[in-house]
N, C-alpha and C. Protein backbone atom coordinates (compact mmCIF):
# COMPACT_ATOMS: atom_id res chain seq x y z
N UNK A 1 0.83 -1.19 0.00
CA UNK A 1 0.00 0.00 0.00
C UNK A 1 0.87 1.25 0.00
N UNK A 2 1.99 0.89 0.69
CA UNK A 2 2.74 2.51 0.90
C UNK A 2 3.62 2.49 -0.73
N UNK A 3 4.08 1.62 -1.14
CA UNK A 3 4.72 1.76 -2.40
C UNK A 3 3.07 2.39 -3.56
N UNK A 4 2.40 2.26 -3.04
CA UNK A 4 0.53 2.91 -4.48
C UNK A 4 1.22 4.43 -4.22
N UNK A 5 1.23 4.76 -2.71
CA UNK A 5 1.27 6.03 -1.60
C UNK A 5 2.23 6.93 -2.97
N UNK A 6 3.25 6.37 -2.66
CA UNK A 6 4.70 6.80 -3.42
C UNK A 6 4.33 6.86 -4.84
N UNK A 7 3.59 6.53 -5.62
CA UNK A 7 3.84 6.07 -6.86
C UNK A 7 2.81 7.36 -7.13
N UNK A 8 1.93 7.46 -6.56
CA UNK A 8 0.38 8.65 -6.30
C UNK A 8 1.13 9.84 -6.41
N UNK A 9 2.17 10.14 -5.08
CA UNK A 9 2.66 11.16 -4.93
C UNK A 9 3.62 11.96 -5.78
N UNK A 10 4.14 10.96 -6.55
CA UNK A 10 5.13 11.81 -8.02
C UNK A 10 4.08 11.36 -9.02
N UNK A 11 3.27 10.78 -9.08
CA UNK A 11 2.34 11.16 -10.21
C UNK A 11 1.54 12.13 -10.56
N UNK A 12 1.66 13.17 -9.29
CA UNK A 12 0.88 14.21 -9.18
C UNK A 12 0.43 14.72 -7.59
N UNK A 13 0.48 13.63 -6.56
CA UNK A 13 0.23 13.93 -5.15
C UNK A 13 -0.98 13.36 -4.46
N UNK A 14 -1.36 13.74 -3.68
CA UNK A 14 -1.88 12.91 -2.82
C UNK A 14 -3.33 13.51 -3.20
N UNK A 15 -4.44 12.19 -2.63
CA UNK A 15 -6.08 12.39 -3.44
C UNK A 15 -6.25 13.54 -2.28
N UNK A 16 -7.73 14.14 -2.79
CA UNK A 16 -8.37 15.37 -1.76
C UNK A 16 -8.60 14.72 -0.84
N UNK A 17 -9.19 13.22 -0.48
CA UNK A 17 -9.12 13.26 0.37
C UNK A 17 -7.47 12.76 1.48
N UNK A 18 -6.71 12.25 1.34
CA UNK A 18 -5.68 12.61 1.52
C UNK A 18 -5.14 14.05 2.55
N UNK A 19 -5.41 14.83 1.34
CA UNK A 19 -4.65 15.98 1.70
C UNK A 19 -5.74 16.73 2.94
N UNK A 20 -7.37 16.85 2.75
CA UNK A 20 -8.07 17.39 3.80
C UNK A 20 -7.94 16.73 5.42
N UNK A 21 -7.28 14.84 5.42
CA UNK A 21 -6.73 14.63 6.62
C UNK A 21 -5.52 15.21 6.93
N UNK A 22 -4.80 15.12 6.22
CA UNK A 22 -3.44 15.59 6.52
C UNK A 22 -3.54 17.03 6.77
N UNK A 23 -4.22 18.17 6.71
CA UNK A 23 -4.90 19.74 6.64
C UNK A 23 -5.27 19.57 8.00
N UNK A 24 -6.22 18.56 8.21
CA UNK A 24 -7.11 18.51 9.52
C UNK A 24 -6.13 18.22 10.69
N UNK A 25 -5.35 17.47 10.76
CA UNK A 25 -4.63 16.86 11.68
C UNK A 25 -3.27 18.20 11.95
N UNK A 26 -3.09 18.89 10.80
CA UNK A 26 -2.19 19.92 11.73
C UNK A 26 -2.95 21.07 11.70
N UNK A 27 -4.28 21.53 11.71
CA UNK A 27 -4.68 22.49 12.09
C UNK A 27 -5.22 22.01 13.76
N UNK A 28 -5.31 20.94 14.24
CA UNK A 28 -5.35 20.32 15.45
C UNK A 28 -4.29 20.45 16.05
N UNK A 29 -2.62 21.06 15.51
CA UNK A 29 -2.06 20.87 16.35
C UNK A 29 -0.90 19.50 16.08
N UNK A 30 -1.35 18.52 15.21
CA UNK A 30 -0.31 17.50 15.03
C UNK A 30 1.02 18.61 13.87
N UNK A 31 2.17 17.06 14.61
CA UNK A 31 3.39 18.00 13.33
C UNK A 31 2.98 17.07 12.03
N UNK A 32 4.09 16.98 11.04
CA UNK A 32 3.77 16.75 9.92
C UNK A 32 3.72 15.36 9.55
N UNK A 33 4.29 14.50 10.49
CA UNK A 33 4.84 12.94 10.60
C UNK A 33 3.35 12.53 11.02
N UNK A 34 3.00 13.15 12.55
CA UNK A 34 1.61 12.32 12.66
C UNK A 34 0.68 12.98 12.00
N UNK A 35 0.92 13.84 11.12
CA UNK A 35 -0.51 14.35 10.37
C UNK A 35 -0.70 13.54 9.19
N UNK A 36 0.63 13.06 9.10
CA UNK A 36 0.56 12.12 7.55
C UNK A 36 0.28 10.85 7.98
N UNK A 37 0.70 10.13 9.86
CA UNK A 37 -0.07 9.30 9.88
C UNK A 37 -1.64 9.06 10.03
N UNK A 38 -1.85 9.93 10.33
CA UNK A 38 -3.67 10.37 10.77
C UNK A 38 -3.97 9.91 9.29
N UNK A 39 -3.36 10.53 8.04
CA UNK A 39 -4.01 10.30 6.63
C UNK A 39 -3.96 9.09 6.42
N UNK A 40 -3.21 7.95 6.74
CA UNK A 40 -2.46 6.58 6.20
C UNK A 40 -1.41 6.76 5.39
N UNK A 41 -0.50 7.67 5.90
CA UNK A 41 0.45 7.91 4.69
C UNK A 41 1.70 7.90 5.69
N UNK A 42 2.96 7.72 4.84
CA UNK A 42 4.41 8.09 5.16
C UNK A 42 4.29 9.29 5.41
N UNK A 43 4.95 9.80 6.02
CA UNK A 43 6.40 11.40 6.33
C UNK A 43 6.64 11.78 5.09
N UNK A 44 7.63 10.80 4.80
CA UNK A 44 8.34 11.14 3.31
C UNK A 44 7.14 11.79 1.99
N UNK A 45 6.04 10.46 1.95
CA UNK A 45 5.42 10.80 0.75
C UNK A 45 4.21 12.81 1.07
N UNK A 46 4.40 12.59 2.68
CA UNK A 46 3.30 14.20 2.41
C UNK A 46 4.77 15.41 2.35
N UNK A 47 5.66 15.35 2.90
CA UNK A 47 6.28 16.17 2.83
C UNK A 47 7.17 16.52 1.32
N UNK A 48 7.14 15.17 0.25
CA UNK A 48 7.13 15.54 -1.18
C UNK A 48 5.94 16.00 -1.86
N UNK A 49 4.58 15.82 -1.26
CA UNK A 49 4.10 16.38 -1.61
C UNK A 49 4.31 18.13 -1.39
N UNK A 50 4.30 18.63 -0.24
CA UNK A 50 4.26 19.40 -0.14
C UNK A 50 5.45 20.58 -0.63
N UNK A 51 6.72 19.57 -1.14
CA UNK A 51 7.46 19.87 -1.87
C UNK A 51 7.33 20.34 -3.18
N UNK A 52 6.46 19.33 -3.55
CA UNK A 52 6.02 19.46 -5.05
C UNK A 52 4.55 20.24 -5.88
N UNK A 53 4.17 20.98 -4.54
CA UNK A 53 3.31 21.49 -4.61
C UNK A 53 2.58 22.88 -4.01
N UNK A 54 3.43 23.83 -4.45
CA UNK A 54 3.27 25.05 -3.53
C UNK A 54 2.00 25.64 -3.36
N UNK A 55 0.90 24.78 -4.04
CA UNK A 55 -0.46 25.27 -3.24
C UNK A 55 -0.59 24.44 -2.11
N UNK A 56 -0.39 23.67 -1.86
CA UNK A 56 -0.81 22.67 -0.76
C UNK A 56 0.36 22.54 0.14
N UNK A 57 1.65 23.45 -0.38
CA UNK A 57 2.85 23.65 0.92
C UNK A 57 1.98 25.23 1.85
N UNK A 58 1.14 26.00 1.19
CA UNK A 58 0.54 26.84 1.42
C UNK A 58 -0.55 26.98 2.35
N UNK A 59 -1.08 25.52 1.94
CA UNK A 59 -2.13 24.92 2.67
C UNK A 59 -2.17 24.71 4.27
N UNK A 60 -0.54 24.33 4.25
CA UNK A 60 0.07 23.27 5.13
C UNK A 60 0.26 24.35 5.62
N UNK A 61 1.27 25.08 6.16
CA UNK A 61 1.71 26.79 6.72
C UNK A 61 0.27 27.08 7.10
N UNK A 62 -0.62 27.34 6.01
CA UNK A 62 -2.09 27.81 7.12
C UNK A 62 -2.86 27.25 8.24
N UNK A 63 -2.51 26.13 7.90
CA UNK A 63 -3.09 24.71 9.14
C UNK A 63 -2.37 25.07 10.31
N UNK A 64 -1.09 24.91 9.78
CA UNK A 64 0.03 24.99 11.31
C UNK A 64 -0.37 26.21 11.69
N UNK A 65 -0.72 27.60 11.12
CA UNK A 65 -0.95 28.91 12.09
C UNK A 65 -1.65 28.59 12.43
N UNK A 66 -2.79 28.12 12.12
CA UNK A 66 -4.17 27.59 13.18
C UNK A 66 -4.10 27.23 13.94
N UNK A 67 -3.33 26.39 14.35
CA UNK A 67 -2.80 25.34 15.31
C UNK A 67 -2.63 26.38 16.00
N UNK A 68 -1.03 27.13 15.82
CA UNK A 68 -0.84 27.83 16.86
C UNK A 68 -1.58 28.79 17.15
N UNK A 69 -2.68 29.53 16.61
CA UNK A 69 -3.35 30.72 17.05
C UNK A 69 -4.11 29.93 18.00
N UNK A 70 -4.34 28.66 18.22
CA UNK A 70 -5.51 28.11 19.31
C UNK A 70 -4.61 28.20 20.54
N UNK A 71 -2.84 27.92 20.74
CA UNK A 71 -2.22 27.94 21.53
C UNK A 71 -2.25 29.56 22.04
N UNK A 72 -1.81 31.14 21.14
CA UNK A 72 -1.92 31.72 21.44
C UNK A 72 -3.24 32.11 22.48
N UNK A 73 -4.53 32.03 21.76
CA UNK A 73 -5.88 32.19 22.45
C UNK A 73 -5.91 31.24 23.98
N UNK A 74 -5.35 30.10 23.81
CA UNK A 74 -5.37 29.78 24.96
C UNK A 74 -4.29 30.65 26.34
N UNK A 75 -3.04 31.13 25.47
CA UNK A 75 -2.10 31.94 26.30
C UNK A 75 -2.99 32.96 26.55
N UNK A 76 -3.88 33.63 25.84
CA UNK A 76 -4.04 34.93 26.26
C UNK A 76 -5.59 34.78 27.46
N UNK A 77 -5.87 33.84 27.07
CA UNK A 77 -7.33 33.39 28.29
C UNK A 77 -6.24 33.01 29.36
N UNK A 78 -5.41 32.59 29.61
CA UNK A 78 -4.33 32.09 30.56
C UNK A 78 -4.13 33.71 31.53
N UNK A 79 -3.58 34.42 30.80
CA UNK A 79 -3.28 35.89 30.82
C UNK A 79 -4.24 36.41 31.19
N UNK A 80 -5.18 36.91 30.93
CA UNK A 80 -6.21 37.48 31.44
C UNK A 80 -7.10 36.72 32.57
N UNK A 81 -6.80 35.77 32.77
CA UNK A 81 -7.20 34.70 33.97
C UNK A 81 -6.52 35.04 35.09
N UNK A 82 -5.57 35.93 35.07
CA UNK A 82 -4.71 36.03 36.16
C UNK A 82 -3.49 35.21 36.37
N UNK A 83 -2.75 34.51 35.24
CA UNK A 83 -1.66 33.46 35.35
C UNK A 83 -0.71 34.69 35.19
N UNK A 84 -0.13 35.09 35.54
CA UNK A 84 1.54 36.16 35.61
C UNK A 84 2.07 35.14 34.27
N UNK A 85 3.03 34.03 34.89
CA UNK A 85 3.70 34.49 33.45
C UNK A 85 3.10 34.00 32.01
N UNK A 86 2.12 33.98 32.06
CA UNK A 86 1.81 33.99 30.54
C UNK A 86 0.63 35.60 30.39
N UNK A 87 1.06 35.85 31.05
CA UNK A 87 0.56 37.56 31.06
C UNK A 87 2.15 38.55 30.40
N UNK A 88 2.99 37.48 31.47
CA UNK A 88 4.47 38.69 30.94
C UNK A 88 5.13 37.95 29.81
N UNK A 89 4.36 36.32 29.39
CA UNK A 89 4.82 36.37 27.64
C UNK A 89 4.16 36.82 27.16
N UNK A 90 3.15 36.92 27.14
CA UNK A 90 2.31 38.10 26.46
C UNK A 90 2.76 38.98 25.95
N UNK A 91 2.55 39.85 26.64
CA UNK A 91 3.50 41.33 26.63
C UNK A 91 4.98 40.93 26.14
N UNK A 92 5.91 40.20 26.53
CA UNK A 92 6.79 40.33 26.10
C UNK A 92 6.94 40.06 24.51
N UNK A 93 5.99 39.02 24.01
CA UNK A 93 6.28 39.03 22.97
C UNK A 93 5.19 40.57 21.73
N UNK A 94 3.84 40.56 22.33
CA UNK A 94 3.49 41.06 21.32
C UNK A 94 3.52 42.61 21.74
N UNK A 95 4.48 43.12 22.95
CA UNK A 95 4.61 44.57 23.52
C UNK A 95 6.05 44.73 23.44
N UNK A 96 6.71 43.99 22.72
CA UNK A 96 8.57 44.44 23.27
C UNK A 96 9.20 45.55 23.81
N UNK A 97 8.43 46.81 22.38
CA UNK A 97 9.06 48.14 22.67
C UNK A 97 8.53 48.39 23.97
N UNK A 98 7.95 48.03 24.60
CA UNK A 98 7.18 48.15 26.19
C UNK A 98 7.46 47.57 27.41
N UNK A 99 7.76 46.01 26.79
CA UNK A 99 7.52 44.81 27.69
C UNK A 99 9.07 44.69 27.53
N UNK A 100 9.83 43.94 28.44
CA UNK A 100 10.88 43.34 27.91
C UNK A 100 11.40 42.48 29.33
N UNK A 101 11.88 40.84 28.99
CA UNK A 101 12.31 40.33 29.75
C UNK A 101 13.92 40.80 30.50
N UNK A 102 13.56 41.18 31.39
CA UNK A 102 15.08 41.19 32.24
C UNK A 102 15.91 40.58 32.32
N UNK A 103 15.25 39.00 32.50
CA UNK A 103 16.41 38.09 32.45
C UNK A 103 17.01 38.42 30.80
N UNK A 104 16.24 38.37 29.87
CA UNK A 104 17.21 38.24 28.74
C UNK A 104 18.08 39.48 28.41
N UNK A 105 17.93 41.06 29.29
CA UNK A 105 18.55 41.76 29.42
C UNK A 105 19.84 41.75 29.99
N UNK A 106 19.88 41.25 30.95
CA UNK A 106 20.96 40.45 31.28
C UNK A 106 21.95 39.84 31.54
N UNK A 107 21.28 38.52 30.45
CA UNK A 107 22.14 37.46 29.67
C UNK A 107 22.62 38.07 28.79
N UNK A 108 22.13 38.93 28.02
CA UNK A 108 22.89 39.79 27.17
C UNK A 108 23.78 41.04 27.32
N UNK A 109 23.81 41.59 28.95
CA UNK A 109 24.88 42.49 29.27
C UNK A 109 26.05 41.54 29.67
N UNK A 110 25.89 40.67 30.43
CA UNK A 110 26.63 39.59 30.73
C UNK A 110 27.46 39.08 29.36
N UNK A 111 26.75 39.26 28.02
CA UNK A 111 27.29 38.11 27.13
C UNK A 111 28.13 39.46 26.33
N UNK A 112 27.73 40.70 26.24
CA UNK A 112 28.59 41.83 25.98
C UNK A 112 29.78 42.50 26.14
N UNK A 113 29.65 42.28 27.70
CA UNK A 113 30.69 42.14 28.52
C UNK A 113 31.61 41.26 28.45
N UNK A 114 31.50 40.10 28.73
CA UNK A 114 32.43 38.86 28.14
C UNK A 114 32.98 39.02 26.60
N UNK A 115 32.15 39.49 25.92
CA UNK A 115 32.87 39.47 24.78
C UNK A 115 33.77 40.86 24.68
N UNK A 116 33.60 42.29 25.36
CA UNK A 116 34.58 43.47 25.48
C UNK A 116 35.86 42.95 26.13
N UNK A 117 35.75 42.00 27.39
CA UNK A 117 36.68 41.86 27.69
C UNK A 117 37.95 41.05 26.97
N UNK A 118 37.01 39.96 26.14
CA UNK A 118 37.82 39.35 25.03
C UNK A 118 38.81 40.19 23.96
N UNK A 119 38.03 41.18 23.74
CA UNK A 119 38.52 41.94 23.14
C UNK A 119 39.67 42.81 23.13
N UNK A 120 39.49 43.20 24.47
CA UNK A 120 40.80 44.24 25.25
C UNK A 120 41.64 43.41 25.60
N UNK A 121 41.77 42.08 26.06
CA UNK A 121 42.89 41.38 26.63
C UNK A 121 44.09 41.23 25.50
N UNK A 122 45.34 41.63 25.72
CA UNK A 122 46.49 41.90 24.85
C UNK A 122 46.68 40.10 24.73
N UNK A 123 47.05 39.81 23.11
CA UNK A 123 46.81 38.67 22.59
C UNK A 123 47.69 37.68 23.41
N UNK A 124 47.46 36.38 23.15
CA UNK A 124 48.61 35.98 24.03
C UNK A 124 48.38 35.74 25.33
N UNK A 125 47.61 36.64 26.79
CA UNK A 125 47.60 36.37 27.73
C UNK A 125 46.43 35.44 27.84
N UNK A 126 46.73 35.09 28.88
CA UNK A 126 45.42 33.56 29.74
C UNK A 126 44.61 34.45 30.54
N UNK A 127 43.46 33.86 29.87
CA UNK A 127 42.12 34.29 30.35
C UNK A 127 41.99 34.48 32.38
N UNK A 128 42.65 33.65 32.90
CA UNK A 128 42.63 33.58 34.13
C UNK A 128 43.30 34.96 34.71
């Protein structure tokens, strides 16, 4: 059956119905391996499809935002529920110029620093 799969898929790609499981299963949230098993199909044969087919690689990208916009909506009912930190990813991600994590402020003066000092040390000497 999986060698028909293969033979379908460079003949042109996978049937509609096919492709509306494989659609369904990552707008739920599956990645692309179990969305192609949800269809009865290989990995290999949906992801040549989707190779070989930039309406239905198009398709695929819209499913997956779906997916994640249900994760976002759930972050932001999280957030407005009163959960802190998915209130300050929130903000951090869709407020930056506003919001901004400290810790990654930081890690990044910290990682600035380390690298000035790399810089100034006359070649040759040990870091210690």
């Amino acid at each position: 059956a999986l060698l028909g799969y293969r033979r379908g898929a460079r003949d042109g790609g996978l049937t509609a119905e096919q492709r509306a499981a494989v659609l369904a299963a990552l707008t739920e949230g599956a990645r692309l391996g179990q969305a192609a098993q949800a269809a009865g199909l290989d990995r290999q044969v949906v992801a040549e499809a989707v190779a070989a087919d930039p309406g239905f690689a198009d398709e695929v990208r819209q499913a997956e935002i779906a997916a994640c916009e249900q994760v976002e909506d759930a972050l932001y009912q999280a957030a407005i529920s009163g959960n802190v930190p998915a209130a300050q990813l929130w903000l951090y991600n869709w407020l930056p110029e506003r919001w901004q994590d400290p810790r990654r402020d930081k890690a990044h003066q910290r990682d600035a620093t380390a690298d000035l000092i790399r810089r100034l040390r006359p070649p040759g000497t040990d870091p210690d």
